[in-house]
C-alpha atoms as a PDB file:
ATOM      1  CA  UNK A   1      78.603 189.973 455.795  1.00  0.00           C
ATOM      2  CA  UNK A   2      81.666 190.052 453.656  1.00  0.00           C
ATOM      3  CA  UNK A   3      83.553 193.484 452.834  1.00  0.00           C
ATOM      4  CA  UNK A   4      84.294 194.520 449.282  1.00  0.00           C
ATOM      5  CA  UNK A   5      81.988 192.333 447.710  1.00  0.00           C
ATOM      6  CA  UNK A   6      79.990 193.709 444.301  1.00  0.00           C
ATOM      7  CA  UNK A   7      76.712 192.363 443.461  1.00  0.00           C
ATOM      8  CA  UNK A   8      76.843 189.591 440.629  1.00  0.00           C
ATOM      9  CA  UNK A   9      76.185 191.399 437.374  1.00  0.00           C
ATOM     10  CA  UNK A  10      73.647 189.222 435.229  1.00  0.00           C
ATOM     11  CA  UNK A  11      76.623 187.876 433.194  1.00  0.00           C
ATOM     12  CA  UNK A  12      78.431 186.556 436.557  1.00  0.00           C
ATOM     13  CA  UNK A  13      75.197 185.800 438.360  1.00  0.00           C
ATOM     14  CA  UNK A  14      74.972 182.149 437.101  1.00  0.00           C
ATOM     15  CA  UNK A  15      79.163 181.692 436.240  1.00  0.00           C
ATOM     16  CA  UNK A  16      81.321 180.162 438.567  1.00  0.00           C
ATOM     17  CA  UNK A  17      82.721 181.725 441.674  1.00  0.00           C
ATOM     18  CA  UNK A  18      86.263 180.265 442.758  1.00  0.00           C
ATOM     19  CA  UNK A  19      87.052 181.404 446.647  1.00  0.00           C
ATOM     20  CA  UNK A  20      90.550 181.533 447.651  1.00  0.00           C
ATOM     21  CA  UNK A  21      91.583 181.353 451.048  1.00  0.00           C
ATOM     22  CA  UNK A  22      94.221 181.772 452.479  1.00  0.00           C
ATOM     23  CA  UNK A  23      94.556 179.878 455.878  1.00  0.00           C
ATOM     24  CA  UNK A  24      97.829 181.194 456.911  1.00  0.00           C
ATOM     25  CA  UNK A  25      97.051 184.999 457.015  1.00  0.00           C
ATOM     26  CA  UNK A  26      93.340 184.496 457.621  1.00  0.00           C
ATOM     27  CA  UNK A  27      93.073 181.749 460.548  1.00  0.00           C
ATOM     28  CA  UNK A  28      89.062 180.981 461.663  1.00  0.00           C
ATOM     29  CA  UNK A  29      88.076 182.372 465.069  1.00  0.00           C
ATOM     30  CA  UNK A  30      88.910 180.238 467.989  1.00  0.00           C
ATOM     31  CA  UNK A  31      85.374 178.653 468.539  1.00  0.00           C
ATOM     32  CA  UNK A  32      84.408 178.613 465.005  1.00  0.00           C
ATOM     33  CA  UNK A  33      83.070 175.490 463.343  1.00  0.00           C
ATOM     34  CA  UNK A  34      85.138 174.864 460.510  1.00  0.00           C
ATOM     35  CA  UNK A  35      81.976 172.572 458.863  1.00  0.00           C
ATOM     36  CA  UNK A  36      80.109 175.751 458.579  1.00  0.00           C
ATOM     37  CA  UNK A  37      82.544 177.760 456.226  1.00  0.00           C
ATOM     38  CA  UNK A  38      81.608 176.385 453.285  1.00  0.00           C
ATOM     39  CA  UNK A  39      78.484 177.494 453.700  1.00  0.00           C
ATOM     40  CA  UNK A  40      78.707 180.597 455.059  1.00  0.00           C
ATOM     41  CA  UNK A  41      80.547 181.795 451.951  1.00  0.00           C
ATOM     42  CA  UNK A  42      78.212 180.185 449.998  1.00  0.00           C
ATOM     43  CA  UNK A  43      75.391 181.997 451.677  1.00  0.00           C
ATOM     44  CA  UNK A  44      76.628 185.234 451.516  1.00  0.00           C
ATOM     45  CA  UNK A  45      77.712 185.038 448.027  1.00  0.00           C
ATOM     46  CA  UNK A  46      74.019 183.641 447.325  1.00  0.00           C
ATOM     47  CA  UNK A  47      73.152 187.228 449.004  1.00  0.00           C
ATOM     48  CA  UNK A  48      75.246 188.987 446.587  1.00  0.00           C
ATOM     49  CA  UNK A  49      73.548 187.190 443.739  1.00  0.00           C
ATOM     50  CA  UNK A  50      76.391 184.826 443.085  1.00  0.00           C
ATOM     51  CA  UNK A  51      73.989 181.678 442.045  1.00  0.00           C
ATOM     52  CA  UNK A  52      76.507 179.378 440.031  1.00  0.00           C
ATOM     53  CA  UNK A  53      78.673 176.521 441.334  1.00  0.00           C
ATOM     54  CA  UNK A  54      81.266 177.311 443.783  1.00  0.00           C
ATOM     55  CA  UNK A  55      84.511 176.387 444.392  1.00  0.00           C
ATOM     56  CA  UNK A  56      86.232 177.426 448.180  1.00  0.00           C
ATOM     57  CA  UNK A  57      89.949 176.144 447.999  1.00  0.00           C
ATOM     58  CA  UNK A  58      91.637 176.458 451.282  1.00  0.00           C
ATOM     59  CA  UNK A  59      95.510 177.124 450.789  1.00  0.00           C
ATOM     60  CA  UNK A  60      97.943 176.939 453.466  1.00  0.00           C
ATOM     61  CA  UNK A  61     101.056 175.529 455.773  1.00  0.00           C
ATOM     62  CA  UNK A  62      98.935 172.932 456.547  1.00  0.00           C
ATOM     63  CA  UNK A  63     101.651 171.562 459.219  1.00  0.00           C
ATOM     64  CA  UNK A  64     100.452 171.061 462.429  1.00  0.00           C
ATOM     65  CA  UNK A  65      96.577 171.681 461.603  1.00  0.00           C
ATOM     66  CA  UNK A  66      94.580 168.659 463.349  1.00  0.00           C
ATOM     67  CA  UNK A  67      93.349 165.847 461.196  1.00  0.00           C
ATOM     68  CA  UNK A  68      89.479 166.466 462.653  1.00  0.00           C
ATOM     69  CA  UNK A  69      89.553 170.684 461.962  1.00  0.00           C
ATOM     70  CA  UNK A  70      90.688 169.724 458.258  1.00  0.00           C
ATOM     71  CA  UNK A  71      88.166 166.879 458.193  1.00  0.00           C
ATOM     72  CA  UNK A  72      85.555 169.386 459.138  1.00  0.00           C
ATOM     73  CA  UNK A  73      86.635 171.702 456.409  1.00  0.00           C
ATOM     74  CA  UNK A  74      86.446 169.220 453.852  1.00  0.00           C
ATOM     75  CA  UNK A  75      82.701 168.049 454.656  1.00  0.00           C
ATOM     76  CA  UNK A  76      81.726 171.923 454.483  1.00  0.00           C
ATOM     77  CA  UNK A  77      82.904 172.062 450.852  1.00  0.00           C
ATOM     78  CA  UNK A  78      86.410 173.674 451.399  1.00  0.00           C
ATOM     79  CA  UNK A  79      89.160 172.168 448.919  1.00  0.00           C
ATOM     80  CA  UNK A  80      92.435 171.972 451.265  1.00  0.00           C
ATOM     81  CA  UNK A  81      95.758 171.880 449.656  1.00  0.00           C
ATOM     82  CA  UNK A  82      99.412 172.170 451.270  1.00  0.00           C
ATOM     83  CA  UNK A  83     101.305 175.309 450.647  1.00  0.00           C
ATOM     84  CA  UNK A  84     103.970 174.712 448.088  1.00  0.00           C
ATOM     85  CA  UNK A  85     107.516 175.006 450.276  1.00  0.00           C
ATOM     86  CA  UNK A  86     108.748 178.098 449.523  1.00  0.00           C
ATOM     87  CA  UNK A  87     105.590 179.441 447.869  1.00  0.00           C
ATOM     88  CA  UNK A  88     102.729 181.703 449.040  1.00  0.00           C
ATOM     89  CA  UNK A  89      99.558 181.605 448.393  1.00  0.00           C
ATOM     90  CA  UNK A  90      99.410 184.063 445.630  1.00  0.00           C
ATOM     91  CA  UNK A  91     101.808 182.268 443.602  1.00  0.00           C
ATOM     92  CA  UNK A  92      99.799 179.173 444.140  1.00  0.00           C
ATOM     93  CA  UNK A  93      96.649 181.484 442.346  1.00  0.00           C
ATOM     94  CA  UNK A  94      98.859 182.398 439.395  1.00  0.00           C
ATOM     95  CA  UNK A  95      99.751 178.603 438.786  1.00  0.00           C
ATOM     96  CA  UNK A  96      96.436 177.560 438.929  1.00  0.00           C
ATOM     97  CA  UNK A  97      95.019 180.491 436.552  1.00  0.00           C
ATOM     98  CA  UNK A  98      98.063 180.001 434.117  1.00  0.00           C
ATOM     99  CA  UNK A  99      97.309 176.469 434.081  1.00  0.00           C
ATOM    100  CA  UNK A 100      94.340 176.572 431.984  1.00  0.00           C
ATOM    101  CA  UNK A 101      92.052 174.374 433.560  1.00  0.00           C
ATOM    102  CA  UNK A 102      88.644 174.656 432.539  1.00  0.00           C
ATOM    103  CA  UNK A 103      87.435 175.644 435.774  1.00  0.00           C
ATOM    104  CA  UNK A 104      89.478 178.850 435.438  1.00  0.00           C
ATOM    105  CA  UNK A 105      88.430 180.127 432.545  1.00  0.00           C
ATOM    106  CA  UNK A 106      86.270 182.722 432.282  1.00  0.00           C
ATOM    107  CA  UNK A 107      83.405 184.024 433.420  1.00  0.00           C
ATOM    108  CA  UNK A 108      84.717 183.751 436.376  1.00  0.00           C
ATOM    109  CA  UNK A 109      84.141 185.239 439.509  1.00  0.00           C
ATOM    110  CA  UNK A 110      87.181 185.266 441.720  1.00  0.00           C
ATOM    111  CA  UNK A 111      87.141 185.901 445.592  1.00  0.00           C
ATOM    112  CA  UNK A 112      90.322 186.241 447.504  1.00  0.00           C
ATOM    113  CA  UNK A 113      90.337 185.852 451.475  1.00  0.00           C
ATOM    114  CA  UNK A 114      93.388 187.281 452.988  1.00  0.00           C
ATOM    115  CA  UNK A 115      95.298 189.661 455.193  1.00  0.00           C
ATOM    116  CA  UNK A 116      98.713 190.373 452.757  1.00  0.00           C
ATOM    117  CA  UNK A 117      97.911 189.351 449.081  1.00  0.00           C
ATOM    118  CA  UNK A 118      94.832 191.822 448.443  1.00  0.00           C
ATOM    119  CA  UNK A 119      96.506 194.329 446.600  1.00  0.00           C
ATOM    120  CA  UNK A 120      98.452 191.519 444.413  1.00  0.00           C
ATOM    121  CA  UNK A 121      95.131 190.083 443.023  1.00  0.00           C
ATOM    122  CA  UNK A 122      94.324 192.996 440.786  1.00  0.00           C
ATOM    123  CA  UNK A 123      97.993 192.112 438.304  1.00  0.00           C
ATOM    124  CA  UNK A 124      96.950 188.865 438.324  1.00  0.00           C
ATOM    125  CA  UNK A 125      93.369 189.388 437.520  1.00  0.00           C
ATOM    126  CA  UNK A 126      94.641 192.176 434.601  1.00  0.00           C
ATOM    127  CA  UNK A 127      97.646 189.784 433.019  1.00  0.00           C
ATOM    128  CA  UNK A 128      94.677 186.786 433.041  1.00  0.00           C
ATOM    129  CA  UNK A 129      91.558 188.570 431.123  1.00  0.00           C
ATOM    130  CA  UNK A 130      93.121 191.395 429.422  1.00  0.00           C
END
């Protein structure tokens, strides 16, 4: 089950849901099936009454990571993309919000999956919507 995670209200229950993860801080389990995170998430945020389409983007030093794990990822649903040199993953968020991409606008549901950032997402969220 995931921790911190508020029921949809009805105006969210049906709006899209972007999932950020961030690979670096928050590594899968040794053992894990990387094909089954995508759906996981998209289970439990079906749970939480999170019905609309879903976006999981996977951010990280992607260096290193073998072809088949990110292969895996990819057929579960999980968008992968390469941590900017010098960047981190929160900076990567901001650029995307700021960008002004349809998919970003709201209502929006926004998850964030990390160790470091957590406490970061609430300036971004405020600076975005207010």
């Amino acid at each position: 089950m995931m921790k911190n995670v508020k029921k949809a209200t009805p105006e969210l229950a049906t709006s899209k849901t972007i999932v950020w993860w961030d690979m670096d801080s928050c590594p899968l389990p040794n053992g894990y099936d990387p094909s089954r995170v995508g759906p996981r998430i998209d289970t439990e945020l079906k749970n939480q009454g999170y019905n609309g389409p879903l976006t999981i983007i996977g951010i990280g030093n992607l260096e290193g990571v073998p072809h088949d794990f990110l292969k895996a990822l990819s057929s579960g649903g999980v968008v992968i993309k390469q941590l900017p040199l010098g960047s981190d993953m929160m900076s990567c968020v901001r650029r995307a919000l700021f960008s002004r991409e349809p998919r970003f606008e709201p209502p929006l549901s926004m998850m964030l999956i990390t160790a470091v950032h957590a406490d970061l997402l609430e300036d971004i969220v405020c600076v975005f919507f207010n």
